[in-house]
Protein backbone atom coordinates (compact mmCIF):
# COMPACT_ATOMS: atom_id res chain seq x y z
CA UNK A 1 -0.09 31.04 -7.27
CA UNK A 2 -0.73 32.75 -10.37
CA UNK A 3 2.50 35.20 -9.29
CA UNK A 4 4.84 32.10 -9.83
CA UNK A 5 3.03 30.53 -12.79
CA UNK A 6 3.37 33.85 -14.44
CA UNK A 7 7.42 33.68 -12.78
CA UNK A 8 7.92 30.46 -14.60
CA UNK A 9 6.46 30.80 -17.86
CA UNK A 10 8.79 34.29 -17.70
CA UNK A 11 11.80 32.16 -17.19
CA UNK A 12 10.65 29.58 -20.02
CA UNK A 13 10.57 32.75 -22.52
CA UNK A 14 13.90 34.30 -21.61
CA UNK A 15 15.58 30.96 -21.78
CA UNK A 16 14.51 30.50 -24.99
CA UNK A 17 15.20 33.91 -26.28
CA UNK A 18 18.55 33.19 -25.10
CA UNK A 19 19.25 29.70 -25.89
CA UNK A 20 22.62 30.40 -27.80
CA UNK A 21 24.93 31.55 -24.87
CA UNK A 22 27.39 29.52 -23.66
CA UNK A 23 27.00 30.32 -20.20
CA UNK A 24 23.32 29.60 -19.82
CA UNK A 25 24.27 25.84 -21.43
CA UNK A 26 26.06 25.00 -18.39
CA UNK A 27 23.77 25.85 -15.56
CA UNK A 28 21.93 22.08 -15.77
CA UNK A 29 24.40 20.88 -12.86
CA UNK A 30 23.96 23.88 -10.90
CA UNK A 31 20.00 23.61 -11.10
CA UNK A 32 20.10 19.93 -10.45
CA UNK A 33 22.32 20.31 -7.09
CA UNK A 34 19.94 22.85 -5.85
CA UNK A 35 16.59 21.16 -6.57
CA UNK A 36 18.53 18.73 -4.42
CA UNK A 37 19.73 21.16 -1.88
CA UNK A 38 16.21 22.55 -1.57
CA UNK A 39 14.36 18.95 -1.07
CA UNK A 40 16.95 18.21 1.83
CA UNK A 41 15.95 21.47 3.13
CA UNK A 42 12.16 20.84 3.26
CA UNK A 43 13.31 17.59 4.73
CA UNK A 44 14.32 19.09 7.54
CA UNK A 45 11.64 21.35 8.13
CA UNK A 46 9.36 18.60 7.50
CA UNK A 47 10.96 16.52 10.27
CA UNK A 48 11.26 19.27 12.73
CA UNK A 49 7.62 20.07 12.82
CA UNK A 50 6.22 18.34 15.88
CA UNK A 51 2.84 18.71 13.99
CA UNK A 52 3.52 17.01 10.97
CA UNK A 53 5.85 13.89 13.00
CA UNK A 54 2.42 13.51 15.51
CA UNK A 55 0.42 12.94 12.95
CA UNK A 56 2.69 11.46 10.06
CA UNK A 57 0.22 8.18 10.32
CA UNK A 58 -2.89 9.66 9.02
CA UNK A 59 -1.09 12.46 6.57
CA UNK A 60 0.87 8.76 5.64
CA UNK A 61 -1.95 6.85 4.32
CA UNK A 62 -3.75 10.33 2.41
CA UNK A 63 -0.50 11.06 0.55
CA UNK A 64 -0.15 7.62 -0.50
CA UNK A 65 -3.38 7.38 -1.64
CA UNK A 66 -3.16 10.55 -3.37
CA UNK A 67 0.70 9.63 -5.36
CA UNK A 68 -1.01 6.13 -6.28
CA UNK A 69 -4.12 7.74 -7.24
CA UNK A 70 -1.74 10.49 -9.57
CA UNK A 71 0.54 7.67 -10.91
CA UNK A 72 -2.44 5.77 -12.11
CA UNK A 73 -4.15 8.62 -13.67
CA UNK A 74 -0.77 9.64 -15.21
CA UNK A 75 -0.23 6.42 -16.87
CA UNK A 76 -4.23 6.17 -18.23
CA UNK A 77 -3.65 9.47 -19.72
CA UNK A 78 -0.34 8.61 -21.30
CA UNK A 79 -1.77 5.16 -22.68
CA UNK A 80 -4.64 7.46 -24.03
CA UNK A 81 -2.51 9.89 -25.35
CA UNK A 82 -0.43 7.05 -27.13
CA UNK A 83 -3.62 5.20 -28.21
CA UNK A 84 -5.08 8.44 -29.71
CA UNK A 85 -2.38 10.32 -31.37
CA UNK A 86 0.38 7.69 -32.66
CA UNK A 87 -0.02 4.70 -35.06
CA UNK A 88 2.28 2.03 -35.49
CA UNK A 89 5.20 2.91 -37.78
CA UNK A 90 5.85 6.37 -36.53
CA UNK A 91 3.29 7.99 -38.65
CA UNK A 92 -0.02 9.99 -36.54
């Protein structure tokens, strides 16, 4: 895990070192098709699992609980955040 935190935050600092080219501006589209391309993917190997499909009823309700549970913290934080850092008027 630490491999591809330490893969990312490598890409984040050679983007940014080389912000200015041309060619690197017009890669959003490309990265955007294959986030999609890859979700389809683990769509299908998702639904071909016999495993996962038996028991999609109890994994169900858990991930549900857990993505509600996530949004809800995600919004507290962000009111907090809001609450805590910026006044009215623009100013902090």
């Amino acid at each position: 895990m630490f491999t591809i935190i330490g893969i990312m935050f490598t890409g984040v600092a050679i983007g940014y070192l080389f912000k200015n080219i041309s060619f690197l501006k017009k890669t959003e589209k490309t990265i955007s098709c294959t986030i999609v391309l890859l979700l389809f993917i683990l769509g299908i190997s998702i639904g071909s699992n016999k495993q996962i499909i038996d028991n999609l009823g109890t994994f169900g309700w858990q991930a549900a609980i857990i993505a509600v549970s996530a949004t809800c913290g995600s919004i507290l934080a962000s009111w907090m955040v809001l609450k805590l850092f910026f006044k009215k008027g623009g100013k902090q």
